[in-house]
PDB file of N, CA and C in Angstrom:
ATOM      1  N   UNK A   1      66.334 119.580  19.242  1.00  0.00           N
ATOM      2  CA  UNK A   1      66.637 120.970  19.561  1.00  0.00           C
ATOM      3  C   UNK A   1      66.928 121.712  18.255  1.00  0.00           C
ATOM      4  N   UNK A   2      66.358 122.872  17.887  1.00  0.00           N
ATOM      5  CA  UNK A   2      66.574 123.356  16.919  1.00  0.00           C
ATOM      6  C   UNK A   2      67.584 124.194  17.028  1.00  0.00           C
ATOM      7  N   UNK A   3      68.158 124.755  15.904  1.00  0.00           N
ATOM      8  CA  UNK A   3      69.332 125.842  15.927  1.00  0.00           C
ATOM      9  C   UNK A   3      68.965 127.335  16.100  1.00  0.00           C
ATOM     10  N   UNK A   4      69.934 127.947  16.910  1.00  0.00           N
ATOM     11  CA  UNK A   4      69.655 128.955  17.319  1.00  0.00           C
ATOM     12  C   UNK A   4      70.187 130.600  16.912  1.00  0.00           C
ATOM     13  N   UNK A   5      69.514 131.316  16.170  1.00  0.00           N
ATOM     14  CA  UNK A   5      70.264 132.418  15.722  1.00  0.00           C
ATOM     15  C   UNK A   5      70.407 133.443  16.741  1.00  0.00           C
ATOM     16  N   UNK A   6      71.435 134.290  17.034  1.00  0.00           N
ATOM     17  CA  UNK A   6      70.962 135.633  17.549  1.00  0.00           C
ATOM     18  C   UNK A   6      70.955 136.849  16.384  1.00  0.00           C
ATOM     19  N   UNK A   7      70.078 137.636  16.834  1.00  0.00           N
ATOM     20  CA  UNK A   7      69.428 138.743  16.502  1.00  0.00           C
ATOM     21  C   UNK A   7      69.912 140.495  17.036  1.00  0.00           C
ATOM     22  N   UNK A   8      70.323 140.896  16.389  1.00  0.00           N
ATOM     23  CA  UNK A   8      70.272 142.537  16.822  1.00  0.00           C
ATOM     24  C   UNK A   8      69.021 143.142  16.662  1.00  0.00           C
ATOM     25  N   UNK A   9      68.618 143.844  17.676  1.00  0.00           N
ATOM     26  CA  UNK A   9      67.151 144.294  17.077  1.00  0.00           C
ATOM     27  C   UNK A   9      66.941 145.847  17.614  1.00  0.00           C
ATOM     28  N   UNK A  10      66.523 146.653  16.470  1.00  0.00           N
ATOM     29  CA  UNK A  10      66.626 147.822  17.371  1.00  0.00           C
ATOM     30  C   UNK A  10      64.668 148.333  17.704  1.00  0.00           C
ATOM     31  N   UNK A  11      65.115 148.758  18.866  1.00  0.00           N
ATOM     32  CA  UNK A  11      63.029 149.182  19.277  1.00  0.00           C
ATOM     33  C   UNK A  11      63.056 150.660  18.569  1.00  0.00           C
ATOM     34  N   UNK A  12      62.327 151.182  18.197  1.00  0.00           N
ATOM     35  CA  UNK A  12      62.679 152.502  18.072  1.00  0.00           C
ATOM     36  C   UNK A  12      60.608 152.971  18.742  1.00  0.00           C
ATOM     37  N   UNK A  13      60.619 154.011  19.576  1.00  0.00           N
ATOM     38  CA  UNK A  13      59.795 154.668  19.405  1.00  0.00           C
ATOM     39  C   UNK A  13      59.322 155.921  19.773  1.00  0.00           C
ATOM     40  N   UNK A  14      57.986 156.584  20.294  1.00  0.00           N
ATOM     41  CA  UNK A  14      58.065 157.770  20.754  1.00  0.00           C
ATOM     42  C   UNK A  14      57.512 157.786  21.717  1.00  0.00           C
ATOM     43  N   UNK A  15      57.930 158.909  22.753  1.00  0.00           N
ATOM     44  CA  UNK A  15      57.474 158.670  24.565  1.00  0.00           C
ATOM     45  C   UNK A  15      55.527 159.680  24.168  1.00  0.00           C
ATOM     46  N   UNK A  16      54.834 159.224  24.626  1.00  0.00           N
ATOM     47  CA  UNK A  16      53.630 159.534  25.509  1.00  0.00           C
ATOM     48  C   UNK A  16      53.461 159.534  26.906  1.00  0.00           C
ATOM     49  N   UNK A  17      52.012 160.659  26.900  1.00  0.00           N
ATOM     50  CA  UNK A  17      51.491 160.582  27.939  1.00  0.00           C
ATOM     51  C   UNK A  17      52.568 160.902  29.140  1.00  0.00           C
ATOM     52  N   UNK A  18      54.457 161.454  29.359  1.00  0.00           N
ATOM     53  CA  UNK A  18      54.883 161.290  30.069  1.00  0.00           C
ATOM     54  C   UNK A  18      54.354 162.665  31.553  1.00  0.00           C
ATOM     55  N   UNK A  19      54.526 161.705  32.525  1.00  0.00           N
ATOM     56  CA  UNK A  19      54.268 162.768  33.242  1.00  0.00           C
ATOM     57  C   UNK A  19      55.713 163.722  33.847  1.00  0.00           C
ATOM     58  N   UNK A  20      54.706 164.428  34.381  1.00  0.00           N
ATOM     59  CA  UNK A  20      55.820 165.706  34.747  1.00  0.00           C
ATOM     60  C   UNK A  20      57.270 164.768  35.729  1.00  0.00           C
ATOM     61  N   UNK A  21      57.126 163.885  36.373  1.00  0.00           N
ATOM     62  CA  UNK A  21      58.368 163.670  37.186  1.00  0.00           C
ATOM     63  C   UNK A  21      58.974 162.543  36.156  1.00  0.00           C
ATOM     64  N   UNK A  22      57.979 161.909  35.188  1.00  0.00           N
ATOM     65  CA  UNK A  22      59.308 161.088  33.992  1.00  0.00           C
ATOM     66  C   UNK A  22      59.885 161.892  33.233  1.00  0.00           C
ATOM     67  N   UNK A  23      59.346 162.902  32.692  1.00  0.00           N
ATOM     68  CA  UNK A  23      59.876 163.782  32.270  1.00  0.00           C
ATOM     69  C   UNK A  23      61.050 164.480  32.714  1.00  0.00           C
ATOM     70  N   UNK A  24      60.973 164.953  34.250  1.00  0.00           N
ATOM     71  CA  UNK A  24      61.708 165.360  34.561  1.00  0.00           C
ATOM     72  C   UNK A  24      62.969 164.304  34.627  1.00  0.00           C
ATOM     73  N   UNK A  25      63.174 163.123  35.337  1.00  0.00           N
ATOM     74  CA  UNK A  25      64.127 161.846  35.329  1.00  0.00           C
ATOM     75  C   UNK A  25      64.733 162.073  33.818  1.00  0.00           C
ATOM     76  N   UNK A  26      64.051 161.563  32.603  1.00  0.00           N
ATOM     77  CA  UNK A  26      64.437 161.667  31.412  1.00  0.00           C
ATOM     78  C   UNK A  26      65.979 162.529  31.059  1.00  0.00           C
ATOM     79  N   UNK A  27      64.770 163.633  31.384  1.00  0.00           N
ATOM     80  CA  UNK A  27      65.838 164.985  31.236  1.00  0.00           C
ATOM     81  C   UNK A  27      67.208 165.121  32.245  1.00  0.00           C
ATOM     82  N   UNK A  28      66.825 164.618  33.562  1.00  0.00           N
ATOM     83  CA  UNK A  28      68.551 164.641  33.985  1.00  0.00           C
ATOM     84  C   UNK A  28      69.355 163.233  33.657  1.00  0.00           C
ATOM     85  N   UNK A  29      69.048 162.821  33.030  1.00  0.00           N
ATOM     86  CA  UNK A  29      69.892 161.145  32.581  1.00  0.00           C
ATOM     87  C   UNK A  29      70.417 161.489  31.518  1.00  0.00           C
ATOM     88  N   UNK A  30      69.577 162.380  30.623  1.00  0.00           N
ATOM     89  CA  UNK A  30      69.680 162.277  29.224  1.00  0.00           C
ATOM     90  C   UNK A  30      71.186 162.061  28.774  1.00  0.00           C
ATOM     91  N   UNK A  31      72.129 162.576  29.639  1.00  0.00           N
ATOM     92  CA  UNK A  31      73.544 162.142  29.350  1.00  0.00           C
ATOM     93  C   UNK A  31      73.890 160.861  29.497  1.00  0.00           C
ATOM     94  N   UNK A  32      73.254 160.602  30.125  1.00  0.00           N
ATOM     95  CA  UNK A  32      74.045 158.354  30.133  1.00  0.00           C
ATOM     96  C   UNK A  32      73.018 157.786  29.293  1.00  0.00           C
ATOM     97  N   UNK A  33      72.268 158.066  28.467  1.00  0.00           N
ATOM     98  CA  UNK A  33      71.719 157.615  27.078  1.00  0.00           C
ATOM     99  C   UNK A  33      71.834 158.008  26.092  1.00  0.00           C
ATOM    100  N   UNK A  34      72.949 158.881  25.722  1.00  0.00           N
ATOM    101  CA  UNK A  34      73.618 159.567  24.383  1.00  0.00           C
ATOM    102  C   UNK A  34      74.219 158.763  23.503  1.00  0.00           C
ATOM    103  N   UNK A  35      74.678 159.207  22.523  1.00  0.00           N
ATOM    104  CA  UNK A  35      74.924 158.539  21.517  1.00  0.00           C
ATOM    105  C   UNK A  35      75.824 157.140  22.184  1.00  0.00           C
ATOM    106  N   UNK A  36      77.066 157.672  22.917  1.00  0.00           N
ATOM    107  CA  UNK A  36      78.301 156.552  23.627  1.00  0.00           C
ATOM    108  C   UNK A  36      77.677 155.698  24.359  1.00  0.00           C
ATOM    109  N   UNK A  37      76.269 155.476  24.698  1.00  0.00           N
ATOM    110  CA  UNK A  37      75.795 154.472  25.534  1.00  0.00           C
ATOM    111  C   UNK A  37      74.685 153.370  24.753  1.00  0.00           C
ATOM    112  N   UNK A  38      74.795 153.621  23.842  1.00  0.00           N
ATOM    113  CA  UNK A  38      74.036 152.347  22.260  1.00  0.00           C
ATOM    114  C   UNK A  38      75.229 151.389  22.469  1.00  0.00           C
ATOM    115  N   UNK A  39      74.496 150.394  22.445  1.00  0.00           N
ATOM    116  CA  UNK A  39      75.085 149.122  22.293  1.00  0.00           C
ATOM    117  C   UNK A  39      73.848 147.891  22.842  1.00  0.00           C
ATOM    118  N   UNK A  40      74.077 146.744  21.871  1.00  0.00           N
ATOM    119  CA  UNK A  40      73.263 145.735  21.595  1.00  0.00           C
ATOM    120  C   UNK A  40      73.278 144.741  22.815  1.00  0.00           C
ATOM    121  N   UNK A  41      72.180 144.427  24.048  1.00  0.00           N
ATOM    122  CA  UNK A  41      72.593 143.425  24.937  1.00  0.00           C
ATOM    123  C   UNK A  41      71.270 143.076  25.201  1.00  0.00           C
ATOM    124  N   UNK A  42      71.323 142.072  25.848  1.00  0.00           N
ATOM    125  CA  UNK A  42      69.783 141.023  26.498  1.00  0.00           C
ATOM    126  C   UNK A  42      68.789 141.922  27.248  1.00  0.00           C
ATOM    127  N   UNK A  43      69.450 142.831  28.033  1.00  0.00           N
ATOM    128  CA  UNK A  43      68.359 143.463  28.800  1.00  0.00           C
ATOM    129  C   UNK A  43      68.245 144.486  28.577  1.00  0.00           C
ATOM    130  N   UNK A  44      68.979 145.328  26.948  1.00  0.00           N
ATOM    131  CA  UNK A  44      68.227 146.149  26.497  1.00  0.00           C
ATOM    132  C   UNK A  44      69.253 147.536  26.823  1.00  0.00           C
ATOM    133  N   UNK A  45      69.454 148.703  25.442  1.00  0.00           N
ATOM    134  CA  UNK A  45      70.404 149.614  25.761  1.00  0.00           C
ATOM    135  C   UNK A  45      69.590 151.140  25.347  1.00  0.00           C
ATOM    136  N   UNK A  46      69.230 151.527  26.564  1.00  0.00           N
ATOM    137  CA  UNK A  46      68.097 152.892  26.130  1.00  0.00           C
ATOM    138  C   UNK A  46      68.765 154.291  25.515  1.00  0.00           C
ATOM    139  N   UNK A  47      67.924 154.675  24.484  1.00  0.00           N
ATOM    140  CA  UNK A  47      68.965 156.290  24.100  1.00  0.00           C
ATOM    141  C   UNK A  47      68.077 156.750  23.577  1.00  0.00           C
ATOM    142  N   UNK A  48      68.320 158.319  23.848  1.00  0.00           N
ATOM    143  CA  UNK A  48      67.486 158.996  23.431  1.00  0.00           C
ATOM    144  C   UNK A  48      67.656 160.837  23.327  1.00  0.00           C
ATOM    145  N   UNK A  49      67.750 161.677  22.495  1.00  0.00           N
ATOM    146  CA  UNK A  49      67.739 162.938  23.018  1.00  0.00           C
ATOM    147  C   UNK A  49      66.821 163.555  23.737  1.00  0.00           C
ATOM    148  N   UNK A  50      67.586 164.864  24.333  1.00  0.00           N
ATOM    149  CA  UNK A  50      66.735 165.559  25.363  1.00  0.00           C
ATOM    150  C   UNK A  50      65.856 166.513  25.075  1.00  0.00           C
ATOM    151  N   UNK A  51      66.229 167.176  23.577  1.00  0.00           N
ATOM    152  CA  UNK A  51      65.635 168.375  22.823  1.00  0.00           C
ATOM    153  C   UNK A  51      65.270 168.240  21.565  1.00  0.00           C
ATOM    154  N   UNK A  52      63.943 167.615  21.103  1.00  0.00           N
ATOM    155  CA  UNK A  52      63.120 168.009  21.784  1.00  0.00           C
ATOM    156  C   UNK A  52      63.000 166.371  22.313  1.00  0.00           C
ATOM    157  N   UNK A  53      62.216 166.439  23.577  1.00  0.00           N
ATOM    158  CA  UNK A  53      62.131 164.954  23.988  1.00  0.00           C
ATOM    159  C   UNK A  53      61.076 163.863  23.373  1.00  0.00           C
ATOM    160  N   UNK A  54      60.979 163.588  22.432  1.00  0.00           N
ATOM    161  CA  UNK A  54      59.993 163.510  21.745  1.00  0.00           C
ATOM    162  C   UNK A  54      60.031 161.272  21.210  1.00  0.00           C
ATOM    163  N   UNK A  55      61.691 161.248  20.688  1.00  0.00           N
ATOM    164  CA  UNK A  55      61.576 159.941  20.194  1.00  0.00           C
ATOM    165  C   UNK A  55      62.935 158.678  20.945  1.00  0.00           C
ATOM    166  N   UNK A  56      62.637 157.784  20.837  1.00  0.00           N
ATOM    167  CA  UNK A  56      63.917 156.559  21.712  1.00  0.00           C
ATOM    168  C   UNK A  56      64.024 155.781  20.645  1.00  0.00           C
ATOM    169  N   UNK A  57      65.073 155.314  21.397  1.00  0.00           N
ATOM    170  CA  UNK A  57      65.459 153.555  20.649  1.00  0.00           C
ATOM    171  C   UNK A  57      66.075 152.860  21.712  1.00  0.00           C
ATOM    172  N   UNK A  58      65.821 151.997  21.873  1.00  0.00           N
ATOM    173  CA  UNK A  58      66.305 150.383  22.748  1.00  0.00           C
ATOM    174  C   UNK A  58      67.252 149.559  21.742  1.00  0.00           C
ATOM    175  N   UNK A  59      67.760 149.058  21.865  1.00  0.00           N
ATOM    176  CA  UNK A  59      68.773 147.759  21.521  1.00  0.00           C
ATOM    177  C   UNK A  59      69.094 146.637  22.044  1.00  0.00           C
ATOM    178  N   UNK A  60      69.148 145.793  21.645  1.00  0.00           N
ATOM    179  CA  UNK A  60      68.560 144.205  22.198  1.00  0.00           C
ATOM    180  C   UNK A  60      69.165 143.133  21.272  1.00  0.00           C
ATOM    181  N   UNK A  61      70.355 142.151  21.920  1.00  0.00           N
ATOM    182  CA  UNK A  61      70.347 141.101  21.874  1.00  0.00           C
ATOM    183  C   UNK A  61      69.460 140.120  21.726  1.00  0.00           C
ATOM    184  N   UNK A  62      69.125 139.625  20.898  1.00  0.00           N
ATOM    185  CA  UNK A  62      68.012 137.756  21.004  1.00  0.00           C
ATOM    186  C   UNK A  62      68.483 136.890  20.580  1.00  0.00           C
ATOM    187  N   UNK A  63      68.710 136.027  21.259  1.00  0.00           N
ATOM    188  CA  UNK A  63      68.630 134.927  20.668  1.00  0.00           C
ATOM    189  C   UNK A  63      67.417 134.218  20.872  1.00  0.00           C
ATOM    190  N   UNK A  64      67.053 133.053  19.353  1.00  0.00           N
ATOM    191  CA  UNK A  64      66.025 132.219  19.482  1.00  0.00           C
ATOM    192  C   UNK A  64      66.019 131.704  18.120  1.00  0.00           C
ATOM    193  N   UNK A  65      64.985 130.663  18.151  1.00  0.00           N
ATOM    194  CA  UNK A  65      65.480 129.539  17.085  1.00  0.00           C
ATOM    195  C   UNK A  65      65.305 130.322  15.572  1.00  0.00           C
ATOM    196  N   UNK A  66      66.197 129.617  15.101  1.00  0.00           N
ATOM    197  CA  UNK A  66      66.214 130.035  13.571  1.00  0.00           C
ATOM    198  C   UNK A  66      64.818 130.188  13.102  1.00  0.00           C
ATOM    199  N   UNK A  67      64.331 128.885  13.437  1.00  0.00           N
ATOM    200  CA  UNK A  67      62.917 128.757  12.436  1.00  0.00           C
ATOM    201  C   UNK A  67      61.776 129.390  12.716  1.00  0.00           C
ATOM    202  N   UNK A  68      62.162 130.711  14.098  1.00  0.00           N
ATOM    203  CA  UNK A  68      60.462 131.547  14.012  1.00  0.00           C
ATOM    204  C   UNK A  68      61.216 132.721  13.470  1.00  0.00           C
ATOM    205  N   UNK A  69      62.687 133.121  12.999  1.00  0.00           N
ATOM    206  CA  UNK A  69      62.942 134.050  12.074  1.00  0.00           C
ATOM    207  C   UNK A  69      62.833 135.404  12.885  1.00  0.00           C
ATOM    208  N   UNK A  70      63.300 136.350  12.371  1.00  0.00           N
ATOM    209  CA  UNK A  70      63.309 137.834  12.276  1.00  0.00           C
ATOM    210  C   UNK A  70      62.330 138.290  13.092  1.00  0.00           C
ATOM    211  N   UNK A  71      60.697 137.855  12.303  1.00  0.00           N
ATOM    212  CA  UNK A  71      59.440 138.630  12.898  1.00  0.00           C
ATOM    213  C   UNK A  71      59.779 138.128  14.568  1.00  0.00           C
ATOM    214  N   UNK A  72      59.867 136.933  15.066  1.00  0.00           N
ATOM    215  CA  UNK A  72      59.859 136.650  16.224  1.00  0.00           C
ATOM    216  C   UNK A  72      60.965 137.048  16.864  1.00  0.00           C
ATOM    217  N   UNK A  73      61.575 137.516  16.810  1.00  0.00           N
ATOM    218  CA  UNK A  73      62.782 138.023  17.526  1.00  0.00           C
ATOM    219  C   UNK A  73      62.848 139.374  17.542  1.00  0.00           C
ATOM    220  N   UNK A  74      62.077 140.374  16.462  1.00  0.00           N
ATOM    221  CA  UNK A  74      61.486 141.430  16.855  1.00  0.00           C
ATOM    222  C   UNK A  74      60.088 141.844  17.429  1.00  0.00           C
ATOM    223  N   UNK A  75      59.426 140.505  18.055  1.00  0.00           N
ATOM    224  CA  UNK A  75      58.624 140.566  18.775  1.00  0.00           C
ATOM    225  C   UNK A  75      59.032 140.595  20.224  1.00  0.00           C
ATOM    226  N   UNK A  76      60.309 139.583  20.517  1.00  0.00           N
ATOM    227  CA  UNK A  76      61.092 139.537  21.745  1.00  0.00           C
ATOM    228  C   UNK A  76      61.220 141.177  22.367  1.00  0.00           C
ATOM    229  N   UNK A  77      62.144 141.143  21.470  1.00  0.00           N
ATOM    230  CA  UNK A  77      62.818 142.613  21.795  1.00  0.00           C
ATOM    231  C   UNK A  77      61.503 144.188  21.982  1.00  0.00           C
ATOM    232  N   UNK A  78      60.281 143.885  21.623  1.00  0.00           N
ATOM    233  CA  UNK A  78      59.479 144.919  21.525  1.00  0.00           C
ATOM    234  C   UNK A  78      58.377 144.744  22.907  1.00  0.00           C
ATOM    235  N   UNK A  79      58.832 142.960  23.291  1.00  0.00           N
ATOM    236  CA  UNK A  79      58.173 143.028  24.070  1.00  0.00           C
ATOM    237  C   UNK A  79      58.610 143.062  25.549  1.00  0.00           C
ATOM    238  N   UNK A  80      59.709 143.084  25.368  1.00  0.00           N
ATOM    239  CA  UNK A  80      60.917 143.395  26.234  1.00  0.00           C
ATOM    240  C   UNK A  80      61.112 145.100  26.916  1.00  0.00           C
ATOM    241  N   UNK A  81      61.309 145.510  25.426  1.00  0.00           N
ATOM    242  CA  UNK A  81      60.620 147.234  25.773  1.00  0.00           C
ATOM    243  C   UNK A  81      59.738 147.586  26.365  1.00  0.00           C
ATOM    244  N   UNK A  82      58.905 147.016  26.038  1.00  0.00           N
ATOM    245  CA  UNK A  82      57.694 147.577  26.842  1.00  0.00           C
ATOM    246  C   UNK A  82      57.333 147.125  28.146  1.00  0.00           C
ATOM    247  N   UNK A  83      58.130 146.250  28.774  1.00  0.00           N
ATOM    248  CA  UNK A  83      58.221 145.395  29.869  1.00  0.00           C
ATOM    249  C   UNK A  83      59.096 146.585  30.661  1.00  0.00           C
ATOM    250  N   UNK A  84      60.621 147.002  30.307  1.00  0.00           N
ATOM    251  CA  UNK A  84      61.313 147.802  30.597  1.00  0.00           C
ATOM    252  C   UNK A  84      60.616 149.014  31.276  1.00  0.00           C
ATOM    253  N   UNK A  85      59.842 149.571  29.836  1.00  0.00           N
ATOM    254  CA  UNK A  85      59.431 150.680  29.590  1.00  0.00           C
ATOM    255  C   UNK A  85      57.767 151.410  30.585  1.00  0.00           C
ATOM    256  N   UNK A  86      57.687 150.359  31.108  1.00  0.00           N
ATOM    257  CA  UNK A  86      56.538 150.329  31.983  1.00  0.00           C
ATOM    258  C   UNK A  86      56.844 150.179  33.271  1.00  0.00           C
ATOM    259  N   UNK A  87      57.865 149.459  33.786  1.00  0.00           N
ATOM    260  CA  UNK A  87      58.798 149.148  35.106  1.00  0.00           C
ATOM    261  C   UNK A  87      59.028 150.557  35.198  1.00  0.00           C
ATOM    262  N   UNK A  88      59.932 151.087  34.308  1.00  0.00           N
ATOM    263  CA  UNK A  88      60.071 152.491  34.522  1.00  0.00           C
ATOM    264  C   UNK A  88      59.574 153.959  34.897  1.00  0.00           C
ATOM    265  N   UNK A  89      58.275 153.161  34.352  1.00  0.00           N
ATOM    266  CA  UNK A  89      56.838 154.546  34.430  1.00  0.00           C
ATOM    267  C   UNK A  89      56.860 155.499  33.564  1.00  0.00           C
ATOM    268  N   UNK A  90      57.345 155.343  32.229  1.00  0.00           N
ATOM    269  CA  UNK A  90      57.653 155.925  30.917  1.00  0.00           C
ATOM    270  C   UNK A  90      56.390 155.943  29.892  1.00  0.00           C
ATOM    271  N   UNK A  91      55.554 156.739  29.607  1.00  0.00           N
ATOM    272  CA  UNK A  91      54.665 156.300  28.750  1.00  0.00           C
ATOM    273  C   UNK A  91      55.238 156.538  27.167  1.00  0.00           C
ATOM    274  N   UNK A  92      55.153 155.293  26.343  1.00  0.00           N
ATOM    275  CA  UNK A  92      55.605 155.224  24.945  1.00  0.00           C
ATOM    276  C   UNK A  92      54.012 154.821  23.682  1.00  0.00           C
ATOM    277  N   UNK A  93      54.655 155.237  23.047  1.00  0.00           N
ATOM    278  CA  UNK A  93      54.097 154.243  21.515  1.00  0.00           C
ATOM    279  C   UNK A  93      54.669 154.094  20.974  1.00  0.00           C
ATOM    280  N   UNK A  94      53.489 153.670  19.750  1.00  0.00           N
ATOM    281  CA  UNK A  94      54.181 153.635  18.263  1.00  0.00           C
ATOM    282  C   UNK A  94      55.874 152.725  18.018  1.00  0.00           C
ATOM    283  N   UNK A  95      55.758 151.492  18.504  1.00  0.00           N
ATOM    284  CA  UNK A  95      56.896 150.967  18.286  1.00  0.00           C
ATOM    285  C   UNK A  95      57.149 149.850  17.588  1.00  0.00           C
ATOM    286  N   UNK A  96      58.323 150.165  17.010  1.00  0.00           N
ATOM    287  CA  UNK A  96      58.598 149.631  15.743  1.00  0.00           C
ATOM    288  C   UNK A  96      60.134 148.895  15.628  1.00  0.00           C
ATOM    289  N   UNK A  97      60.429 147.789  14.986  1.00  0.00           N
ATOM    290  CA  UNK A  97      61.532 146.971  15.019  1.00  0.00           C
ATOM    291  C   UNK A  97      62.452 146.782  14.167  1.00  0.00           C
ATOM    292  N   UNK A  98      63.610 147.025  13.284  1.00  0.00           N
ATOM    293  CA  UNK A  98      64.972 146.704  13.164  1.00  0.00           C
ATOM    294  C   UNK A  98      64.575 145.346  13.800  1.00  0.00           C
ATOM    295  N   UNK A  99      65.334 144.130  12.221  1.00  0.00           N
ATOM    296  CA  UNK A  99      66.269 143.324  13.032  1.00  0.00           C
ATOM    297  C   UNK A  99      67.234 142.573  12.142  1.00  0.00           C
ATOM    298  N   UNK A 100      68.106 142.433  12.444  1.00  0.00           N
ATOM    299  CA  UNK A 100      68.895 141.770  11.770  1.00  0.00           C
ATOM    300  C   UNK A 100      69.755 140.484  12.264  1.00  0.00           C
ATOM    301  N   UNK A 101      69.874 139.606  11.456  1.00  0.00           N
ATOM    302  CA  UNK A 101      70.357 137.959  11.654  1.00  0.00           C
ATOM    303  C   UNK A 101      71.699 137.948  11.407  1.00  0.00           C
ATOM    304  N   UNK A 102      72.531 137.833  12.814  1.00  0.00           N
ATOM    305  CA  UNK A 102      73.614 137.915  12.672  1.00  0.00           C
ATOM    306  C   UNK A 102      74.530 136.531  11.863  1.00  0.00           C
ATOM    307  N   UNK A 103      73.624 135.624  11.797  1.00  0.00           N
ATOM    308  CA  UNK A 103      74.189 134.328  11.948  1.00  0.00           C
ATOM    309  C   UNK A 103      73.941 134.149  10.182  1.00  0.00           C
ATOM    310  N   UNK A 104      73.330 135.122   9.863  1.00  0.00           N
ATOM    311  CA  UNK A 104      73.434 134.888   8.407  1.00  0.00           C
ATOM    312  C   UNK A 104      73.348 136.363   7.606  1.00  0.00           C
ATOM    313  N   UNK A 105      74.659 137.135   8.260  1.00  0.00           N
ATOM    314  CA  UNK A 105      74.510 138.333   7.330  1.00  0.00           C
ATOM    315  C   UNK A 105      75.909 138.030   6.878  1.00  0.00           C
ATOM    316  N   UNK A 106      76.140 138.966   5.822  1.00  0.00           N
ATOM    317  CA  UNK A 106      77.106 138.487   4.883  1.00  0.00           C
ATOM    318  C   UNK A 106      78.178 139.318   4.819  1.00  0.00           C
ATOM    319  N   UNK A 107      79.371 139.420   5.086  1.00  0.00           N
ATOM    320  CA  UNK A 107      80.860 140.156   5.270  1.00  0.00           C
ATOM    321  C   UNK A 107      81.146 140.512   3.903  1.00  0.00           C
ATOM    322  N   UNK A 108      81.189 141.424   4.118  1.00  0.00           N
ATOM    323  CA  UNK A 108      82.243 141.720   2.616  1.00  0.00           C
ATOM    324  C   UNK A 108      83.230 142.186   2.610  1.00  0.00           C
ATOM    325  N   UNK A 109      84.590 141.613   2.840  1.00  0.00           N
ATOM    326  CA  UNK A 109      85.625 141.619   2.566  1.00  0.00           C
ATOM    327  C   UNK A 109      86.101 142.202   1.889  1.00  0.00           C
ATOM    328  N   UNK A 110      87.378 143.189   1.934  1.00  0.00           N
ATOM    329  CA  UNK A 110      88.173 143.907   0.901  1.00  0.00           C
ATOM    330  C   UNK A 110      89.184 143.111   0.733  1.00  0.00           C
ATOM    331  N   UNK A 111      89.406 142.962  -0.863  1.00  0.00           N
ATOM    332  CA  UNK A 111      90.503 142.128  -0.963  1.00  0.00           C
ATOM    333  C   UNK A 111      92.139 142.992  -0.643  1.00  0.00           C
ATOM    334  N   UNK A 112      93.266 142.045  -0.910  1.00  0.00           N
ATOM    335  CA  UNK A 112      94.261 142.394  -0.364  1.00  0.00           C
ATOM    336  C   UNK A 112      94.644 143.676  -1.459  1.00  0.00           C
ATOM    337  N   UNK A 113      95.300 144.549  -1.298  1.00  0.00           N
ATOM    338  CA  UNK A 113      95.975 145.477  -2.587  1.00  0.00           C
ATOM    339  C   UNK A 113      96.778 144.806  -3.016  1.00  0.00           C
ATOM    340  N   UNK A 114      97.191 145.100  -4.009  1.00  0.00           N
ATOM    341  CA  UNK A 114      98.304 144.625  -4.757  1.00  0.00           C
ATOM    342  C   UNK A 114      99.222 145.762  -5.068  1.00  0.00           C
ATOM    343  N   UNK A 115     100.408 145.518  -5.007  1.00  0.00           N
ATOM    344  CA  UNK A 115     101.456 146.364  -5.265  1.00  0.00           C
ATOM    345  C   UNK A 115     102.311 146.175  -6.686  1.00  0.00           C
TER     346      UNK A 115
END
């Protein structure tokens, strides 16, 4: 069994093709996908503004093995989106991945003050 990293990954992209009643949905939600509703989880955290309606981002938990790395874990998450993003009846493109390895990013610490 290999070791397993998780991943933050952000989707970012832009809506197409939407029709007039996603559009319309979009636009009355647009408040429970504002800035206070980002946050990183498995099945994915949608946001987006309303004016102009034009671009999104998703956020996504992964985990998966260390050794297919970054690219594969922002393949997860993009393909996850678009899984989402089609359930929904949302037409998107152009999407693109953020990701970062939690299991090996690096803290930097402030040391103590001295008095």
């Amino acid at each position: 069994m290999s070791e397993q990293h998780t991943y933050r990954v952000i989707v970012r992209g832009t809506w197409e093709g939407l029709t007039d009643e996603a559009r319309a949905r979009l636009l009355a939600e647009a408040a429970d996908h504002g800035m206070a509703s980002m946050r990183f989880c498995e099945e994915g955290s949608l946001s987006y503004e309303p004016a102009p309606l034009k671009h999104f981002s998703m956020r996504y938990m992964v985990v998966s093995d260390a050794a297919d790395g970054e690219e594969m874990a922002g393949a997860i998450a993009e393909d996850r989106a678009q899984t989402a993003l089609r359930e929904l009846g949302y037409g998107f493109g152009d999407l693109k991945s953020t990701v970062t390895d939690l299991d090996t990013m690096k803290i930097n610490r402030k040391p103590a003050s001295r008095r």
